[in-house]
C-alpha atoms as a PDB file:
ATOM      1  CA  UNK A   1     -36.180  82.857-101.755  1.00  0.00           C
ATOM      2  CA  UNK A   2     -34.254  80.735-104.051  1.00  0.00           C
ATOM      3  CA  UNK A   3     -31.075  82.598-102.901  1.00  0.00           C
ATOM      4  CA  UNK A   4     -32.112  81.832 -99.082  1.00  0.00           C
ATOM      5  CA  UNK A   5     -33.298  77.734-100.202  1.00  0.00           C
ATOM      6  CA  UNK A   6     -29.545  77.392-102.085  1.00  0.00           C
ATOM      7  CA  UNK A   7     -27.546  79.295 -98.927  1.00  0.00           C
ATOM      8  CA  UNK A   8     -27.585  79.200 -95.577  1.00  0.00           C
ATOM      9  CA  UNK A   9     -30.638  79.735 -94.786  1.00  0.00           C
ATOM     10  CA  UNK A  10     -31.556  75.789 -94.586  1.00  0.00           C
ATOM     11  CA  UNK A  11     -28.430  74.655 -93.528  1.00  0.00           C
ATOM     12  CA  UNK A  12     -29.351  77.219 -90.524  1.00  0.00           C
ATOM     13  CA  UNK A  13     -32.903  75.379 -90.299  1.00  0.00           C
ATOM     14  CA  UNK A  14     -31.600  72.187 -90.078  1.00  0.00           C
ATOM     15  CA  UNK A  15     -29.019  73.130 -87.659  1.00  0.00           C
ATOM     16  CA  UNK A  16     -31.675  74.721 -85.157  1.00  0.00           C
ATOM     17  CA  UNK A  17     -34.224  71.131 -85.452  1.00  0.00           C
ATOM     18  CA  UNK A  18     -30.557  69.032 -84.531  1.00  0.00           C
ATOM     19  CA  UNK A  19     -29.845  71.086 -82.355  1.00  0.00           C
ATOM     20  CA  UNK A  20     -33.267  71.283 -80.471  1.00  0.00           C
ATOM     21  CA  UNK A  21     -33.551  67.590 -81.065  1.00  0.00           C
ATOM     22  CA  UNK A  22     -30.054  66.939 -79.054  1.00  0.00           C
ATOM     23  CA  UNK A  23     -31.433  69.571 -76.289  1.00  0.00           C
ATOM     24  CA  UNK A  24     -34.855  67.344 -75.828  1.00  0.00           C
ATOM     25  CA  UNK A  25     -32.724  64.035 -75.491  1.00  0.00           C
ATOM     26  CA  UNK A  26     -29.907  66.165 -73.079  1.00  0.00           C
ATOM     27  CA  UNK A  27     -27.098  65.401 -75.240  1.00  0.00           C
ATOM     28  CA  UNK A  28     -26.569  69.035 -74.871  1.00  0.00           C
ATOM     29  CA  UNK A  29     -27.673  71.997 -71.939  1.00  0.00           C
ATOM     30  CA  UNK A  30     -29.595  75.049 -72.503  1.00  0.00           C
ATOM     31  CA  UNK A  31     -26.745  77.259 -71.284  1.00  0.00           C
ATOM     32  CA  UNK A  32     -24.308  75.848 -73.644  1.00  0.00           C
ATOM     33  CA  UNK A  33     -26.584  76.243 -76.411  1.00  0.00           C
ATOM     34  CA  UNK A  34     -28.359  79.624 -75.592  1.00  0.00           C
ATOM     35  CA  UNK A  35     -24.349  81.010 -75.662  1.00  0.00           C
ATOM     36  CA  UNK A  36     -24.134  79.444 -79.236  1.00  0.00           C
ATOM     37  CA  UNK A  37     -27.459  80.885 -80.607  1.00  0.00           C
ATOM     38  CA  UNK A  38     -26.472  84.279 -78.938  1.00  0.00           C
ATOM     39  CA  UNK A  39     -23.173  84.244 -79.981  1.00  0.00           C
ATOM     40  CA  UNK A  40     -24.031  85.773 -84.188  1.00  0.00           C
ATOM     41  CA  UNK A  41     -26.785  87.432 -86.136  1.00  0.00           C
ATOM     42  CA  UNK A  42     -29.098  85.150 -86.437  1.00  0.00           C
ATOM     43  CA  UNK A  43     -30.281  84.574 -83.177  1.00  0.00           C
ATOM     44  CA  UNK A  44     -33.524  85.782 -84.046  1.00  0.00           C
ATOM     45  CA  UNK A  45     -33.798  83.553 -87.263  1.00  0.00           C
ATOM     46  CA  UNK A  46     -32.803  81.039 -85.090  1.00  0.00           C
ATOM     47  CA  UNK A  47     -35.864  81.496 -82.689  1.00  0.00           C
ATOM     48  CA  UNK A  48     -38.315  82.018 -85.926  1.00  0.00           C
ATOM     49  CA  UNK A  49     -37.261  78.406 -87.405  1.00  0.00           C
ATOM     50  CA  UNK A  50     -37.633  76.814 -83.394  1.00  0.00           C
ATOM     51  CA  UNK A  51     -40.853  78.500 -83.372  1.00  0.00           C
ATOM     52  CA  UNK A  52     -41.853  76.866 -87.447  1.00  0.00           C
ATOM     53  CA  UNK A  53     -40.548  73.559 -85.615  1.00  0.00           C
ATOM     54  CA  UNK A  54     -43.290  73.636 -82.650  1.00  0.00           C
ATOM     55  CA  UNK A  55     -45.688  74.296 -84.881  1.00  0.00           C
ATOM     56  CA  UNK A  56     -44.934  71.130 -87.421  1.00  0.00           C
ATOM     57  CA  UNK A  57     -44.492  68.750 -84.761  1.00  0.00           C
ATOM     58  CA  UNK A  58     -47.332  69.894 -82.950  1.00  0.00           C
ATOM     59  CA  UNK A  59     -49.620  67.929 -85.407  1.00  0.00           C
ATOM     60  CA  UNK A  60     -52.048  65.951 -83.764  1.00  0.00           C
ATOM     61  CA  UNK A  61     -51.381  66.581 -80.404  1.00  0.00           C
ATOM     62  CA  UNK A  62     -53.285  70.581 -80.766  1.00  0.00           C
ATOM     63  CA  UNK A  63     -56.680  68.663 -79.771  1.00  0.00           C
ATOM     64  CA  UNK A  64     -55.063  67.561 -76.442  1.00  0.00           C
ATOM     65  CA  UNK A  65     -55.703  70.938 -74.231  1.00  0.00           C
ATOM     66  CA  UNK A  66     -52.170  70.130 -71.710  1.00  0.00           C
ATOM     67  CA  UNK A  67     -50.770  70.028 -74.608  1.00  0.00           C
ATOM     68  CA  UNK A  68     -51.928  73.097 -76.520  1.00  0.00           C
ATOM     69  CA  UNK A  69     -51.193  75.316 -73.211  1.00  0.00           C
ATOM     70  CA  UNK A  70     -47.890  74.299 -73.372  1.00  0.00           C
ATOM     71  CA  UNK A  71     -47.398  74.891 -77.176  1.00  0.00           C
ATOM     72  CA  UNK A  72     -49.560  78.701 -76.376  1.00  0.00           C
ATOM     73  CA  UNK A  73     -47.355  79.403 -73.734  1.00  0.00           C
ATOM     74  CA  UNK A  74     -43.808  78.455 -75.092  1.00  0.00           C
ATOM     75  CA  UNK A  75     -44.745  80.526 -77.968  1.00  0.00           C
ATOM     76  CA  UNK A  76     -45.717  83.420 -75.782  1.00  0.00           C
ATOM     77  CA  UNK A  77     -41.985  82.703 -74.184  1.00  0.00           C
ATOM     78  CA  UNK A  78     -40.337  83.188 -77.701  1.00  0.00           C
ATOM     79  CA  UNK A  79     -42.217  86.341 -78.631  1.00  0.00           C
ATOM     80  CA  UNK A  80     -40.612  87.642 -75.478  1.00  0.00           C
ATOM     81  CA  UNK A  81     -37.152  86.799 -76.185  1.00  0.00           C
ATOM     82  CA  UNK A  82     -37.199  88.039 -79.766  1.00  0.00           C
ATOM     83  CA  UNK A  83     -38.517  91.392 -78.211  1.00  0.00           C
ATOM     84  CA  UNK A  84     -35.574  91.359 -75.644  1.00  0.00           C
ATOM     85  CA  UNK A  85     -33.096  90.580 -78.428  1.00  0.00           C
ATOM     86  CA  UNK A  86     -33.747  94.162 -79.841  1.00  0.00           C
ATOM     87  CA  UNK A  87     -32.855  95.467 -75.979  1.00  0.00           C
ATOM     88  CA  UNK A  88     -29.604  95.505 -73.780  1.00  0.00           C
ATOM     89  CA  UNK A  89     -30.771  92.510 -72.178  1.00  0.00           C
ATOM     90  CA  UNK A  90     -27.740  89.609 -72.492  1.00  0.00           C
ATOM     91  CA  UNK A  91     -29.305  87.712 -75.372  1.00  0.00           C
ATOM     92  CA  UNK A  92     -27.814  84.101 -73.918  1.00  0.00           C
ATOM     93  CA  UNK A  93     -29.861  85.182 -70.515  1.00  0.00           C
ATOM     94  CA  UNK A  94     -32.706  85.575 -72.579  1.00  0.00           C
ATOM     95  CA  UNK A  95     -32.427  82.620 -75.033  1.00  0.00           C
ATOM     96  CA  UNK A  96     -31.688  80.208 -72.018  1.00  0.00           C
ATOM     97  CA  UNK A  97     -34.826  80.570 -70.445  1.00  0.00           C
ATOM     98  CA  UNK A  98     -36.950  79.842 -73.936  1.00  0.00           C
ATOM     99  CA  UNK A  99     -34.382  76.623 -74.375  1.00  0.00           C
ATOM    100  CA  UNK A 100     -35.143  75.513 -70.864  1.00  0.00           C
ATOM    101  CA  UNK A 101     -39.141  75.396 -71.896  1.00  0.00           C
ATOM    102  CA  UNK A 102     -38.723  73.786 -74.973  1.00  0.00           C
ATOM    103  CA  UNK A 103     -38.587  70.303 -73.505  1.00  0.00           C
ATOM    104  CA  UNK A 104     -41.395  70.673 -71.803  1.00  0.00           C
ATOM    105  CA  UNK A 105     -43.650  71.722 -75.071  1.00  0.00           C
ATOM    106  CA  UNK A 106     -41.712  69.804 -77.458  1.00  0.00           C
ATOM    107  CA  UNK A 107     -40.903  66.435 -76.297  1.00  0.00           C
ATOM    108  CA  UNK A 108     -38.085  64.827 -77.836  1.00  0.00           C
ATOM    109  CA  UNK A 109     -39.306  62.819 -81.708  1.00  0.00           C
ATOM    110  CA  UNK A 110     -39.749  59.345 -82.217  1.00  0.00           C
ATOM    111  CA  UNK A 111     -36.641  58.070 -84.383  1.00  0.00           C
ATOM    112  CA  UNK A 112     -37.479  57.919 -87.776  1.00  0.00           C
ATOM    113  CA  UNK A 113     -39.363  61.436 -87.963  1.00  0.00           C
ATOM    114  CA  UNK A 114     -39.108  63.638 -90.782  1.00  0.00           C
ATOM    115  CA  UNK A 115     -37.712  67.009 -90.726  1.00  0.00           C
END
């Protein structure tokens, strides 16, 4: 763990919450950065540290039911896509679908939030 906390392994988390943060204000598409998350090994890390992001900012907002069926089903989405990432399924075509959803379950943060 303290090998993962001193290597990449948070640089990689904090990369995924910038990067999901610039996707929910469009400063940058899906496509673009499905291709990205694709494009290495840790494409499924990747989706495992978007999915530990949902969760966190979640917060209050489980007790709101629109709300929590959006969270329930974007999560369903990424369970999907890290079981096609094990298959010959493109993993970009698979990513960019679960990228398209997050802005609709994850709206973008106030300025000022903590990561």
């Amino acid at each position: 763990a303290d090998r993962w906390l001193q290597g990449e392994g948070m640089a990689l988390r904090r990369q995924v919450a910038e990067e999901l943060d610039r996707l929910a204000a469009g400063r940058v598409g899906a496509v673009e950065l499905a291709q990205r998350w694709s494009g290495d090994e840790h494409a499924d890390l990747r989706l495992r540290h978007a999915a530990d992001l949902a969760l966190r900012r979640a917060g209050d907002g489980l007790t709101d039911p629109n709300r929590l069926n959006k969270l329930a089903a974007w999560f369903d989405a990424a369970n999907r896509t890290r079981d096609l990432l094990r298959t010959t399924v493109r993993a970009d075509l698979a990513v960019v679908e679960l990228l398209l959803a997050w802005t609709a379950a994850n709206p973008a943060p106030s300025k000022g939030s903590i990561r």
